[in-house]
Structures are given as C-alpha cells and as structure tokens.
Protein backbone atom coordinates (compact mmCIF):
# COMPACT_ATOMS: atom_id res chain seq x y z
CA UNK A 1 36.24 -16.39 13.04
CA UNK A 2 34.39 -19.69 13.60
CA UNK A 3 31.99 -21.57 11.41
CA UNK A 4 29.18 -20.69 14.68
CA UNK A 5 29.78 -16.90 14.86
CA UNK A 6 29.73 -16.96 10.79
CA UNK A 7 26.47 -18.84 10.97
CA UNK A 8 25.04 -16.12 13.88
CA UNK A 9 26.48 -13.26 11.65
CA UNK A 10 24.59 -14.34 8.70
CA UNK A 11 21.35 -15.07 10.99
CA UNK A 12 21.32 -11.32 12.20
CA UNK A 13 21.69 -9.78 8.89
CA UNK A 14 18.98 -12.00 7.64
CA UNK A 15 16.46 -10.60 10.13
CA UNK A 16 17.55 -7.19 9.13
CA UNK A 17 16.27 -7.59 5.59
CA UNK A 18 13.38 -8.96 6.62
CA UNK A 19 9.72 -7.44 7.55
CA UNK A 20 10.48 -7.30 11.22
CA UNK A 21 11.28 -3.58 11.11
CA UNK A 22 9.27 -0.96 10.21
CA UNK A 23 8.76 0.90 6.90
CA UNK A 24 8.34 4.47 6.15
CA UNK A 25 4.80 5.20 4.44
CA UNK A 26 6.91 7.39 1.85
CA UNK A 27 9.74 4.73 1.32
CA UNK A 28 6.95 1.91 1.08
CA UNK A 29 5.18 3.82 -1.34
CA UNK A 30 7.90 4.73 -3.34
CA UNK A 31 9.30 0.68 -3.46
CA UNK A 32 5.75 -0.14 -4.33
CA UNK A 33 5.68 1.89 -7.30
CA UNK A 34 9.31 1.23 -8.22
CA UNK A 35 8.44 -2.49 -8.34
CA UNK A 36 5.18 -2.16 -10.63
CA UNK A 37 7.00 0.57 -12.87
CA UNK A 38 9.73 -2.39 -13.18
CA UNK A 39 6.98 -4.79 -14.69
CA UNK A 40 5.36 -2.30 -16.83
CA UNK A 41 8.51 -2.20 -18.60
CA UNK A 42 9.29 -5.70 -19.21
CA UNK A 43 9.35 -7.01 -22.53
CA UNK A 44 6.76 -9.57 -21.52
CA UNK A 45 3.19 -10.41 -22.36
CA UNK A 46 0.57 -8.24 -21.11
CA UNK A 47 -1.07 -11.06 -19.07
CA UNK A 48 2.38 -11.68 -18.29
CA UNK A 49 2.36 -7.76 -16.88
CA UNK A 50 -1.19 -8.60 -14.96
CA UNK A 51 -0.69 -11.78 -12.83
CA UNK A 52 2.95 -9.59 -11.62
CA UNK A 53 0.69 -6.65 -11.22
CA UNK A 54 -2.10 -8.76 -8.87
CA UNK A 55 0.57 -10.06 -6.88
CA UNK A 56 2.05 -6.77 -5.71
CA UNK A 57 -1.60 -5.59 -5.48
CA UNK A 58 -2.52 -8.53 -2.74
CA UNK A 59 0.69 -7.42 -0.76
CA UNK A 60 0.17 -4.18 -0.70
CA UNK A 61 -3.23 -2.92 -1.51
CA UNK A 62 -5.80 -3.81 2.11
CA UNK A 63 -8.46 -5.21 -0.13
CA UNK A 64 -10.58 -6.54 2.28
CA UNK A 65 -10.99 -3.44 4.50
CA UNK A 66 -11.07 -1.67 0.90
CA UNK A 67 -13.91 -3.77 0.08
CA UNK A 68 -15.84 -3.38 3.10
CA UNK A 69 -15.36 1.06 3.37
CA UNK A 70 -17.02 -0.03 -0.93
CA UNK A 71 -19.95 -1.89 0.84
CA UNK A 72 -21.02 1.05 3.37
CA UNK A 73 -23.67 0.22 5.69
CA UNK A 74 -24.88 -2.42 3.89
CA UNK A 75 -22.00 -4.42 5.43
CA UNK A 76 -23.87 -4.33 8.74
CA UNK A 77 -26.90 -6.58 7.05
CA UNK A 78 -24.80 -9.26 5.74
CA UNK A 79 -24.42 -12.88 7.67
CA UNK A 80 -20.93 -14.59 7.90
CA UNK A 81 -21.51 -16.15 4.05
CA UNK A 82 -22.58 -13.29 2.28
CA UNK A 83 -19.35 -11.52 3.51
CA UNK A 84 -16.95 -14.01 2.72
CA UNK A 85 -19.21 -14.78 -0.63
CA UNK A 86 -18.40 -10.36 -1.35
CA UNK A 87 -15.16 -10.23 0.19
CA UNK A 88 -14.18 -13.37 -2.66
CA UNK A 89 -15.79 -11.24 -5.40
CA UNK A 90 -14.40 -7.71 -4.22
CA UNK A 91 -11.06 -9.09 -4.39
CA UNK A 92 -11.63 -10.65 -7.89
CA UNK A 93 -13.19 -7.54 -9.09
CA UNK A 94 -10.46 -5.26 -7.15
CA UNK A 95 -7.41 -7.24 -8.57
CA UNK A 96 -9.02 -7.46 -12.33
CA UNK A 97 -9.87 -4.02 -12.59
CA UNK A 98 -6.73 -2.45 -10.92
CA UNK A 99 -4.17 -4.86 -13.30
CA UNK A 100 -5.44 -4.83 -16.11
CA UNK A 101 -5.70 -0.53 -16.23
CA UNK A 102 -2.48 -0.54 -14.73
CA UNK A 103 -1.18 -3.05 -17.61
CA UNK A 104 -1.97 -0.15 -20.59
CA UNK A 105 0.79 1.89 -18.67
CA UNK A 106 4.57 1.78 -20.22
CA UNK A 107 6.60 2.38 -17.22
CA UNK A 108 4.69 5.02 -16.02
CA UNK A 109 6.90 7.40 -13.41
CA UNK A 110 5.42 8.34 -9.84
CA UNK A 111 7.88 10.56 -7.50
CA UNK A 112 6.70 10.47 -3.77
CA UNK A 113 7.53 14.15 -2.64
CA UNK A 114 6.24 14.15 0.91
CA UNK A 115 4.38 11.92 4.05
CA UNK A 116 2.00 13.54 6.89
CA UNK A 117 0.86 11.78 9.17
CA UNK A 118 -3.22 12.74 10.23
CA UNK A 119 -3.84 9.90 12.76
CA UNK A 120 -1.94 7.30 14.84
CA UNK A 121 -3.01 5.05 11.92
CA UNK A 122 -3.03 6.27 9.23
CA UNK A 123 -0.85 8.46 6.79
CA UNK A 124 -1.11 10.20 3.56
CA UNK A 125 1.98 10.45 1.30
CA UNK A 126 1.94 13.04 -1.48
CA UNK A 127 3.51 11.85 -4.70
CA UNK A 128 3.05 12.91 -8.80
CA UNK A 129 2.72 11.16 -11.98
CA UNK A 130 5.57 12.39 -14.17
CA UNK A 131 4.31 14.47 -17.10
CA UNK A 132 5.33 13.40 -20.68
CA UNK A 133 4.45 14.52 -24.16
CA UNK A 134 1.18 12.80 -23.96
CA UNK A 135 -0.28 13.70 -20.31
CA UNK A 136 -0.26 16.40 -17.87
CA UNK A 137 1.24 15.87 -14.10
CA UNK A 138 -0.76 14.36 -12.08
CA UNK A 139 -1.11 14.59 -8.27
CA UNK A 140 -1.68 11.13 -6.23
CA UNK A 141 -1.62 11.06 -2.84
CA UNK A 142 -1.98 7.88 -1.06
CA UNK A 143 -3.85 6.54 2.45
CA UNK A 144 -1.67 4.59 3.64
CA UNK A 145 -2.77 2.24 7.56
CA UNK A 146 -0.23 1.92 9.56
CA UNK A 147 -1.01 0.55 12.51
CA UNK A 148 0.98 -2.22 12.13
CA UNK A 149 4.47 -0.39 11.60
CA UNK A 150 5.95 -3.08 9.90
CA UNK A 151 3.55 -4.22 7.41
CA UNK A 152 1.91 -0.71 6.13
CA UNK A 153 -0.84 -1.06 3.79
CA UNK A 154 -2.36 1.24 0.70
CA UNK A 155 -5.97 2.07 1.50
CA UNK A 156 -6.85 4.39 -0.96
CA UNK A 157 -5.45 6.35 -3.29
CA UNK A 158 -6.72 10.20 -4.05
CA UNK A 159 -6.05 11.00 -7.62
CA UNK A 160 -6.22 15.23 -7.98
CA UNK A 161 -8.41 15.79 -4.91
CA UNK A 162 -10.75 12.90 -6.08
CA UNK A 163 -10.61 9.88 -3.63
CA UNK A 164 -11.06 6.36 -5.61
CA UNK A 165 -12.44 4.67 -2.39
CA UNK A 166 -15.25 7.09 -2.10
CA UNK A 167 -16.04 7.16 -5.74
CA UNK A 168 -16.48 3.41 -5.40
CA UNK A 169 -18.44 3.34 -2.46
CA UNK A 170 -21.22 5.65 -4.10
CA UNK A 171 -20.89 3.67 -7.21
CA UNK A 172 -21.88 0.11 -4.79
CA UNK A 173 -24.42 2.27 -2.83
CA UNK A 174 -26.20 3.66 -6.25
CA UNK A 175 -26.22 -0.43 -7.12
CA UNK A 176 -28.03 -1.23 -4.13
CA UNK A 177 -30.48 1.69 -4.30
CA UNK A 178 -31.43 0.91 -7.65
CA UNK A 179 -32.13 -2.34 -6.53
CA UNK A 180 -33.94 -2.27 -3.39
CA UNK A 181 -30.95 -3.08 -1.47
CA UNK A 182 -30.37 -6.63 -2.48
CA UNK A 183 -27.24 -7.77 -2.08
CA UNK A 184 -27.60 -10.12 -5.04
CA UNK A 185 -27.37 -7.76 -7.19
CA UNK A 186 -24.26 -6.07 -6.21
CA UNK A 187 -22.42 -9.31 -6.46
CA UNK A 188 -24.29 -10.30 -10.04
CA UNK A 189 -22.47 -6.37 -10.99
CA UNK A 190 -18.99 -7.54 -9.59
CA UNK A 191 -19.00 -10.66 -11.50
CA UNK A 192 -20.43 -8.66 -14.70
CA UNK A 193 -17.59 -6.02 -14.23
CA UNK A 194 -15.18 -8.62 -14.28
CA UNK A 195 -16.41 -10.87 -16.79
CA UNK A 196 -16.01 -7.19 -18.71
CA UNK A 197 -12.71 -6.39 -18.68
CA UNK A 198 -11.78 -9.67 -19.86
C-alpha cells in the first residue's frame, strides 16, 4: 500500500471519530456522565474538579437557551445589551452553581436505562443515581434538543418528577415580581448568587 492511500486511510477514519455523525441522546448522556464521574474521582484539587466540571458543562449543557426558558417573558422586554449583559451573567451563574454542587460528589454513579423520543427535537432519556449506604436511588431523566443530530444538547434535567428548569424559572420570575419587574435586579441576584458560592 502507498504512502497516498495510507494518508486517505487515516483521513477517513479521522472523520469517523469526529462530530460529523450523529449521537444517540442515551449514548451522549451516558458519555457525558462517564466523563464528569471520571473527574469527580481524580485525586486533584477541588477547583481542580470545577474548571474540568465547567468545561464539560459549556459543551454539553445549552446554557443560553437554558437561560432564556429562566428569564420567561421578561425576555421579550429586553434590548440587544441587556440580553447579552444576562446571557454573560446566566452563564457565570449557571456554570458556578452547577460545578461547584457537582464538585461535593465522589464519583457519583448515573446508569441511563432508557431514551423516548416526544418531539422531532427533543428527547428525554431516563437514567438513575446509583444508591449507596448514604442515599436513596434517585431518578433523573434528562431533556435532551436534538435538532441538530450531531451535536445534541442537555436542556434540562428532571430530578424525581421535579424539573430544575422550571424551578428556576419561577425562582427568576418571583425576583422580578418582587421587584417591579426590573431587570436590574435580577442581574444584581445572579452576581450575588455567585459571589455566594464562592
């Protein structure tokens, strides 16, 4: 075989590891929790454990459409620099919050058990935190978008019939009620809730 057709061989197999085929919801969301139960049993720092955490978060977690179902209405009265100014402190507060929770974990184990899809975008796979000597099973099932087939994305995640997107949204809406709807003063909380788990 010649150097060209070794080269060619090596170029197809390349693009077959790579993103440009599709994922199964249940086999992303397995690999997804394979890679952060990998970190949370590292013999590293926990900081160490967070900034690993954050990055599989931003890969794999939709933040900014998370961020926006958070906002509610509300998004519909905000100019072009008031979203970008909440979509900056959303992510800050998402990435913060979800790490360093995450970090307290020690290799926590999650079994996906089944996928269904309910729409042409979207699907929910059905998964459980193992039980141990210290905490019951736990059911998790996760939204997971994808309309893009190749680059599926977690949306929310519904932790024993209680969906975390939802609970956040009513959290940012009671914000904003107490406040006459000022916008200001959801983004002063974000900063405070951040500034708070530091």
């Amino acid at each position: 075989m010649n150097f060209k057709k070794i080269i060619i061989i090596l170029f197809l197999l390349s693009l077959n590891n790579s993103h440009v085929y599709s994922m199964e919801p249940d086999v992303f969301v397995q690999s997804t929790v394979n890679r952060a139960s990998q970190i949370l049993s590292e013999s590293i720092t926990k900081e160490e454990k967070i900034n690993k955490l954050k990055t599989i978060a931003k890969e794999t977690v939709d933040i900014r459409a998370v961020g926006f179902y958070s906002l509610g209405s509300a998004r519909k009265n905000l100019d072009e620099s008031q979203k970008q100014k909440y979509s900056k402190l959303f992510e800050g507060y998402f990435l913060k919050s979800f790490s360093s929770r995450l970090a307290e974990y020690t290799n926590p184990e999650i079994d996906v058990k089944s996928k269904k899809p309910i729409s042409e975008n979207y699907t929910i796979v059905n998964s459980v935190l193992v039980a141990t000597s210290n905490r019951p099973e736990v059911k998790i099932d996760w939204r997971i978008y994808t309309k893009d087939k190749n680059n599926p994305l977690i949306r929310d995640l519904i932790i024993e019939g209680l969906s975390l997107a939802r609970t956040q949204k009513e959290e940012f809406a009671s914000i904003l009620s107490s406040n006459d709807g000022d916008i200001n003063a959801l983004f002063k909380s974000l900063e405070q809730f951040a500034k708070n788990l530091d």
